[in-house]
ModelCIF file with pLDDT and N, C-alpha, C, O atoms, coordinates in Angstrom:
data_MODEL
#
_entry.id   MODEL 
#
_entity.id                         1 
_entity.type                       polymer 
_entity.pdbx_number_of_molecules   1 
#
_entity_poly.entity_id                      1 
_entity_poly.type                           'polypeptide(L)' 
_entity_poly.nstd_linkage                   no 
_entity_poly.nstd_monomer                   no 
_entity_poly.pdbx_seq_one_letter_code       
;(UNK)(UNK)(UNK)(UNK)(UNK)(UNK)(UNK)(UNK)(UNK)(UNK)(UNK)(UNK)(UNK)(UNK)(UNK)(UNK)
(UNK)(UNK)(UNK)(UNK)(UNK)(UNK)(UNK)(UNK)(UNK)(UNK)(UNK)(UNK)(UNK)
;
_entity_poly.pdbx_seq_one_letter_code_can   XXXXXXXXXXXXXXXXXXXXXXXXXXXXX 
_entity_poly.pdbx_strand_id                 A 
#
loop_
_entity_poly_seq.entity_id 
_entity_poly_seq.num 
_entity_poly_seq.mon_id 
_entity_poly_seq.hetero 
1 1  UNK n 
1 2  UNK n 
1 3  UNK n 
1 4  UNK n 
1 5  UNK n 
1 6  UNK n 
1 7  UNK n 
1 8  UNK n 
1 9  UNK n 
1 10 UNK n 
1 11 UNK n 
1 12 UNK n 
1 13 UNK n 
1 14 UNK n 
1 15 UNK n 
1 16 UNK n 
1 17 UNK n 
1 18 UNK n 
1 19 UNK n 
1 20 UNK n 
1 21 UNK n 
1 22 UNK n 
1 23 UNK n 
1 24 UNK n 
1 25 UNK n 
1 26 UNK n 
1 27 UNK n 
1 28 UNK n 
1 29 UNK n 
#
_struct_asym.id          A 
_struct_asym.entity_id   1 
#
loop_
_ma_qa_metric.id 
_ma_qa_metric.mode 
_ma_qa_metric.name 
_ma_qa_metric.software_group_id 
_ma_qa_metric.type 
1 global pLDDT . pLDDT 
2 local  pLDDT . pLDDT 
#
_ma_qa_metric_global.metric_id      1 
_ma_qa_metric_global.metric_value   83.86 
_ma_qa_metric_global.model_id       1 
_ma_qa_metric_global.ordinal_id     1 
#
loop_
_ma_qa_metric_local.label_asym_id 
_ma_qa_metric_local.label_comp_id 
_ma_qa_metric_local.label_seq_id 
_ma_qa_metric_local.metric_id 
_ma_qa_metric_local.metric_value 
_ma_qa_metric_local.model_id 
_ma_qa_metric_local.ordinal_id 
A UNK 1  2 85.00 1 1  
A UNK 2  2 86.00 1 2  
A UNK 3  2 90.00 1 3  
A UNK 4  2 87.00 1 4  
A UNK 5  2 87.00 1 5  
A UNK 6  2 84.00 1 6  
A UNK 7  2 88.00 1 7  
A UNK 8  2 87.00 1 8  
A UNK 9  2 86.00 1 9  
A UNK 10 2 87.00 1 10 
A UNK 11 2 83.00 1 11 
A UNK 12 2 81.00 1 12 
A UNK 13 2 82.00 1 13 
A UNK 14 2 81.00 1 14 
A UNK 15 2 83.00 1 15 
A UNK 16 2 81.00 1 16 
A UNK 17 2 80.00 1 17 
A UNK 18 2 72.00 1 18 
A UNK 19 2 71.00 1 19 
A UNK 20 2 67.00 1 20 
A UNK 21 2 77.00 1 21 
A UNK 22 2 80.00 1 22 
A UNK 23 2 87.00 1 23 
A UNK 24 2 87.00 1 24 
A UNK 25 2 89.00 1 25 
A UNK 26 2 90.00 1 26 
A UNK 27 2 91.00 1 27 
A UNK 28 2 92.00 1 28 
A UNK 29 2 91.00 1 29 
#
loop_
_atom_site.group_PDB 
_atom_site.id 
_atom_site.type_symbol 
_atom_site.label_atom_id 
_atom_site.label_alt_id 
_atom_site.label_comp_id 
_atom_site.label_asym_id 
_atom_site.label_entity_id 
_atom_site.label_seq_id 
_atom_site.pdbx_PDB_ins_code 
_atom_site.Cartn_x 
_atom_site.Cartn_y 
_atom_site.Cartn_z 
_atom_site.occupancy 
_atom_site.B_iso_or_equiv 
_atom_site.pdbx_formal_charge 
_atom_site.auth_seq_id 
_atom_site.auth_comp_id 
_atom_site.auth_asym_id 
_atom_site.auth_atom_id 
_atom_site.pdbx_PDB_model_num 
ATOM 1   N N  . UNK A 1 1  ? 6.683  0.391  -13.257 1.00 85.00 ? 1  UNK A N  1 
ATOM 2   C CA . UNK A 1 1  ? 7.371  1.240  -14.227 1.00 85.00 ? 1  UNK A CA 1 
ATOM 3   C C  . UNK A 1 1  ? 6.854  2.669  -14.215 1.00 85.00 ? 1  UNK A C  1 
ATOM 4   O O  . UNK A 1 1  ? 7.552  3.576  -14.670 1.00 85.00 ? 1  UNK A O  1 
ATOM 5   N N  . UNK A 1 2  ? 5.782  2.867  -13.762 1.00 86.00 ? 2  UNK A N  1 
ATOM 6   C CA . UNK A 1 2  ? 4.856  4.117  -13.184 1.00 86.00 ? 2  UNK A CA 1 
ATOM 7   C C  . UNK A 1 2  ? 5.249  4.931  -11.802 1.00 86.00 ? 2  UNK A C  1 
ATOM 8   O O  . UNK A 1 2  ? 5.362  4.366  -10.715 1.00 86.00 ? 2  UNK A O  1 
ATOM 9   N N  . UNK A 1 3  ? 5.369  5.819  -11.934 1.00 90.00 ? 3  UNK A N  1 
ATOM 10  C CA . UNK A 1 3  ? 4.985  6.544  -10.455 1.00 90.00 ? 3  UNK A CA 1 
ATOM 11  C C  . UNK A 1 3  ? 3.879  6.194  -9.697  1.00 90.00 ? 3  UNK A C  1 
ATOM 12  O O  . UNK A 1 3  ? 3.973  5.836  -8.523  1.00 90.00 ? 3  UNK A O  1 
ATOM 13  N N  . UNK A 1 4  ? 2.804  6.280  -10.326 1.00 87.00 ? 4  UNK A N  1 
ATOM 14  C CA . UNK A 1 4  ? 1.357  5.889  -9.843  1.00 87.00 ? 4  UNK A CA 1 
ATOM 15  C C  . UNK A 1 4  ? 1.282  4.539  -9.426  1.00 87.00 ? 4  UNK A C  1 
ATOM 16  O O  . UNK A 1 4  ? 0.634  4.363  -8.395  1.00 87.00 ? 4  UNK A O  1 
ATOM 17  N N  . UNK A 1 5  ? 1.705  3.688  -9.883  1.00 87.00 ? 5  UNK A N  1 
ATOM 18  C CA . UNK A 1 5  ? 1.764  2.083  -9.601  1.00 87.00 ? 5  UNK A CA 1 
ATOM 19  C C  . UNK A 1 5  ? 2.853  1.366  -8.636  1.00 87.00 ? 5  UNK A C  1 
ATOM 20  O O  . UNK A 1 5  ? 2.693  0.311  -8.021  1.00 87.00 ? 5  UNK A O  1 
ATOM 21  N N  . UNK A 1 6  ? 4.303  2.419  -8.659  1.00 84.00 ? 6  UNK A N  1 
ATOM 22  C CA . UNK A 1 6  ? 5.057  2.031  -6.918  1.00 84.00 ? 6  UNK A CA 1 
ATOM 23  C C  . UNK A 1 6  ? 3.983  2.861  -6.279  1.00 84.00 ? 6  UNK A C  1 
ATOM 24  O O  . UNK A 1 6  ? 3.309  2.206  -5.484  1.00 84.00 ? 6  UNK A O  1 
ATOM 25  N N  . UNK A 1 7  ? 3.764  3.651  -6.356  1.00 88.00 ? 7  UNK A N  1 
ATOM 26  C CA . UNK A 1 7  ? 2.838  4.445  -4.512  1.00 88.00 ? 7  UNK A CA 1 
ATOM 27  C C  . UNK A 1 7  ? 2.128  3.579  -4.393  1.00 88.00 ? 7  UNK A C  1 
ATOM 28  O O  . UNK A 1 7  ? 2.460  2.911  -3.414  1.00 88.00 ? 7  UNK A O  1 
ATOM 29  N N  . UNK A 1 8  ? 0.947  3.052  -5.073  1.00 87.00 ? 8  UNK A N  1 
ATOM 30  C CA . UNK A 1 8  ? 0.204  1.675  -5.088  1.00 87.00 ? 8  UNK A CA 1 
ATOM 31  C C  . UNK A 1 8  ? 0.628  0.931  -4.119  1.00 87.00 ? 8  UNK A C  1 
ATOM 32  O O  . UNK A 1 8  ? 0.272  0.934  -2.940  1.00 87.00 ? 8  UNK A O  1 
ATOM 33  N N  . UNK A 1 9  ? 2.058  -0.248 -5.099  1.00 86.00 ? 9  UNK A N  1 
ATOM 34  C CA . UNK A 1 9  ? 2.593  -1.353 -4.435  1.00 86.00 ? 9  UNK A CA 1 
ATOM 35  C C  . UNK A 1 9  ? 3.230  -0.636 -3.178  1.00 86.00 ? 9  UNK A C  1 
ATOM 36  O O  . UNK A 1 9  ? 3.311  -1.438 -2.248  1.00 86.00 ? 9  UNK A O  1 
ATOM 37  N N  . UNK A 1 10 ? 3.562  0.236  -2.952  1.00 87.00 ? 10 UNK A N  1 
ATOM 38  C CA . UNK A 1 10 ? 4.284  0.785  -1.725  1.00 87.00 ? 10 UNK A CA 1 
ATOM 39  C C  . UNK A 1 10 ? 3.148  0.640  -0.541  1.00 87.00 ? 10 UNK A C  1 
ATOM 40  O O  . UNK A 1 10 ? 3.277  -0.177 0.371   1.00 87.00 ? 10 UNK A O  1 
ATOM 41  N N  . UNK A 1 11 ? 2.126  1.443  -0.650  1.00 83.00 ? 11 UNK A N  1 
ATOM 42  C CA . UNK A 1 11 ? 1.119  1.631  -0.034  1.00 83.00 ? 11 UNK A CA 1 
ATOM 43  C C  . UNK A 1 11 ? 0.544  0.303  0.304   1.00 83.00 ? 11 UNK A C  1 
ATOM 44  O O  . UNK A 1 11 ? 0.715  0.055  1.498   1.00 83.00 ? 11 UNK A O  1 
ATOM 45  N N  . UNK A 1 12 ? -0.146 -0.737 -0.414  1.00 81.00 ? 12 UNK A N  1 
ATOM 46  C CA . UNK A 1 12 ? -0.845 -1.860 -0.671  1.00 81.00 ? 12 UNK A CA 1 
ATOM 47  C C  . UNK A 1 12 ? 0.503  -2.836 0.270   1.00 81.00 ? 12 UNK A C  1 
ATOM 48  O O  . UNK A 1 12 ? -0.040 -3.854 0.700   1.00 81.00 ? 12 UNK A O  1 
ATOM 49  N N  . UNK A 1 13 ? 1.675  -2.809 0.586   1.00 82.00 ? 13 UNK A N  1 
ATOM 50  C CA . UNK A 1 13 ? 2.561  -3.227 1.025   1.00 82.00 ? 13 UNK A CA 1 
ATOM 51  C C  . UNK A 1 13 ? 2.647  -3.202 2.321   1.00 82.00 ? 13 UNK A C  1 
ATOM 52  O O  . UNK A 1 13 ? 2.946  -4.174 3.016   1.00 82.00 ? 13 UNK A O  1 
ATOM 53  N N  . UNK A 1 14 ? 2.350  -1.921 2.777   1.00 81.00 ? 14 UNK A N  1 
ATOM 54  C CA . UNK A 1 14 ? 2.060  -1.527 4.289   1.00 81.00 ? 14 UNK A CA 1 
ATOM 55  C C  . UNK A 1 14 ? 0.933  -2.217 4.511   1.00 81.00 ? 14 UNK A C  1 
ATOM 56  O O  . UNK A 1 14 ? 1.150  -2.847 5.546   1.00 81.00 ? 14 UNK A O  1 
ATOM 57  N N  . UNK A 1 15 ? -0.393 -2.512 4.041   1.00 83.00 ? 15 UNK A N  1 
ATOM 58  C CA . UNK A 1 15 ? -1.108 -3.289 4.208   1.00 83.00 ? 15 UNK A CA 1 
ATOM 59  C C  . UNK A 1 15 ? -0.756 -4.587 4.383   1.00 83.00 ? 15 UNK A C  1 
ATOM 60  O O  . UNK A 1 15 ? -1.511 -5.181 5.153   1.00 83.00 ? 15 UNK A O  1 
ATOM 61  N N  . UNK A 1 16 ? 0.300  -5.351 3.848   1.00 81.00 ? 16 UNK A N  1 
ATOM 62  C CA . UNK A 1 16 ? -0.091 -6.848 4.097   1.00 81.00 ? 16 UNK A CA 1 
ATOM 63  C C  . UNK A 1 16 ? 1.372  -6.779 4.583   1.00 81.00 ? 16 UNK A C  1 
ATOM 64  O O  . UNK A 1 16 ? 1.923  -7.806 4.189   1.00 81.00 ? 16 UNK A O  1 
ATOM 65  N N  . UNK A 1 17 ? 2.421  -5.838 5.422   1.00 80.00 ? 17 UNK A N  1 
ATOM 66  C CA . UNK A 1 17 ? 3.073  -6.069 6.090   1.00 80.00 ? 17 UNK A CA 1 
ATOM 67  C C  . UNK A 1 17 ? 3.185  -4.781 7.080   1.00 80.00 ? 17 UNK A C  1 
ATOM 68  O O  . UNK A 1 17 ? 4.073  -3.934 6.978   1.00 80.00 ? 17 UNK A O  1 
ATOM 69  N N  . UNK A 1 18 ? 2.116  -4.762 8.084   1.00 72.00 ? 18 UNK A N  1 
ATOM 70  C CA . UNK A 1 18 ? 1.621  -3.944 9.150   1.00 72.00 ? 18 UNK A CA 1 
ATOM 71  C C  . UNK A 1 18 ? 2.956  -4.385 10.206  1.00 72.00 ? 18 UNK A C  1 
ATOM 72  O O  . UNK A 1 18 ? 3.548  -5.446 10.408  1.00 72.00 ? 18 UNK A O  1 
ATOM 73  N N  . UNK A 1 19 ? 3.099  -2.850 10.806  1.00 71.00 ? 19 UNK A N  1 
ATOM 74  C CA . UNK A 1 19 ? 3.970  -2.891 12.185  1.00 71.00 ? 19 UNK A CA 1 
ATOM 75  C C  . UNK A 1 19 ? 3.218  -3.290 13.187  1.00 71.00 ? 19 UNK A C  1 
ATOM 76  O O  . UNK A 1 19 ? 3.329  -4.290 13.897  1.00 71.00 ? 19 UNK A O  1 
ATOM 77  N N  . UNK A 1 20 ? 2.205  -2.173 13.197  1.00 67.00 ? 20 UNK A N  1 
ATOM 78  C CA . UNK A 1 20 ? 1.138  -2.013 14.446  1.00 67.00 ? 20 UNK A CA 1 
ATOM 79  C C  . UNK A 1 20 ? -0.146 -2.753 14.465  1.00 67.00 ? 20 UNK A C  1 
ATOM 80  O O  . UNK A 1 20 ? -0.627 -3.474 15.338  1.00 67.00 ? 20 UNK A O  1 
ATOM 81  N N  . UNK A 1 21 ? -0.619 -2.382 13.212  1.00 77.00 ? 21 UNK A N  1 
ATOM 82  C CA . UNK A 1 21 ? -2.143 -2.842 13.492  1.00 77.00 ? 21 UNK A CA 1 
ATOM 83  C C  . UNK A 1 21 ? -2.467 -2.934 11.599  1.00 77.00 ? 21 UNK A C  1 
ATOM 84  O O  . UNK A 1 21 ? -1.726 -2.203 10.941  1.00 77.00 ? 21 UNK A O  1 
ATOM 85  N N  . UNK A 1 22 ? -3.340 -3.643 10.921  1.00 80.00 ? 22 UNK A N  1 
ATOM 86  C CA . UNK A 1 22 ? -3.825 -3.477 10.140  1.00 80.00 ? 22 UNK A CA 1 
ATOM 87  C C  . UNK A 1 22 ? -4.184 -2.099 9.570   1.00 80.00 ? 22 UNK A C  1 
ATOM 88  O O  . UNK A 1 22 ? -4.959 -1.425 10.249  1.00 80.00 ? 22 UNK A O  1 
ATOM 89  N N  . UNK A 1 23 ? -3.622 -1.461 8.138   1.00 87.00 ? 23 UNK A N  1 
ATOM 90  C CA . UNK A 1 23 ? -3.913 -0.210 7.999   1.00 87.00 ? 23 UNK A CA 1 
ATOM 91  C C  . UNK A 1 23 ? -4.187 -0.082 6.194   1.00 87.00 ? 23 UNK A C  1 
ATOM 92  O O  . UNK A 1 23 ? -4.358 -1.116 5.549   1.00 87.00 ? 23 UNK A O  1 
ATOM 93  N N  . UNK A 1 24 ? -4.195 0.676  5.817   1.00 87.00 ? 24 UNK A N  1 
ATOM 94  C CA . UNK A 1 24 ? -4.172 1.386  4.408   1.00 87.00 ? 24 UNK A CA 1 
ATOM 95  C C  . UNK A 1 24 ? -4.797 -0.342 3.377   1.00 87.00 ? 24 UNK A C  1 
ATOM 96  O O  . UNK A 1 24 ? -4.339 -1.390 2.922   1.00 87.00 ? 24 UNK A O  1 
ATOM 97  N N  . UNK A 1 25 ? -6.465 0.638  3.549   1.00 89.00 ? 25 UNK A N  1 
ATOM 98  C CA . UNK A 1 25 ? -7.388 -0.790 3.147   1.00 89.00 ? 25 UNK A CA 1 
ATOM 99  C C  . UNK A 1 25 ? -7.312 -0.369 1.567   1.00 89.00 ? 25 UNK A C  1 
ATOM 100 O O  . UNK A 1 25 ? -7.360 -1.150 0.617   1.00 89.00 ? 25 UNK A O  1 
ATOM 101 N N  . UNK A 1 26 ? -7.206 0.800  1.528   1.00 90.00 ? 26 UNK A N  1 
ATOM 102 C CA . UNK A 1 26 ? -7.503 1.746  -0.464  1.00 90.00 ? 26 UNK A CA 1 
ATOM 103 C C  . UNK A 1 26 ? -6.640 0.520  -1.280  1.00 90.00 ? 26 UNK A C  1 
ATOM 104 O O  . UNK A 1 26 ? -5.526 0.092  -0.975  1.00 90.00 ? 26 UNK A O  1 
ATOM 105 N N  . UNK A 1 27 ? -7.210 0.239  -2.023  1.00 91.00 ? 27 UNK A N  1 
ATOM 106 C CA . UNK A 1 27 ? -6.393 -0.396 -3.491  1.00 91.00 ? 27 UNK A CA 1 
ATOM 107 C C  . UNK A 1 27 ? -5.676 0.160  -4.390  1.00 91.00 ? 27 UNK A C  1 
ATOM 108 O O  . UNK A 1 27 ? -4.524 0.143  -4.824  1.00 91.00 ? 27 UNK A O  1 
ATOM 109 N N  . UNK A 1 28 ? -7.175 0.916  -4.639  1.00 92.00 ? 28 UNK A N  1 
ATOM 110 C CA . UNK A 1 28 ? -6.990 1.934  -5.772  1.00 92.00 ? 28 UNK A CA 1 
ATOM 111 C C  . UNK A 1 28 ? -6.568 3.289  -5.562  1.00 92.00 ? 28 UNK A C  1 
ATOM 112 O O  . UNK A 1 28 ? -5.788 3.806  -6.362  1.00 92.00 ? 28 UNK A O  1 
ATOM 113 N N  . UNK A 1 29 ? -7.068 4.009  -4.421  1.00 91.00 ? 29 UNK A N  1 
ATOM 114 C CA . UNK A 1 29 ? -6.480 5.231  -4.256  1.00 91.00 ? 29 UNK A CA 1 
ATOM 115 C C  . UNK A 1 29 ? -6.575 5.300  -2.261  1.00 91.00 ? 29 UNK A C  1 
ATOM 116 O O  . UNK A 1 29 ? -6.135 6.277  -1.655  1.00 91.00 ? 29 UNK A O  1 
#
């Protein structure tokens, strides 16, 4: 419901669905 909290799930997303290689380890920022 945040701005701050989709970039999060957006980000944290690329993490556990990588193209290339394992990437974007940050949780929090």
């Amino acid at each position: 419901n945040y701005a701050w909290l989709l970039r999060r799930k957006r980000w944290h997303a690329v993490h556990h669905h990588p193209s290339k290689k394992i990437s974007h380890f940050g949780v929090t920022n």
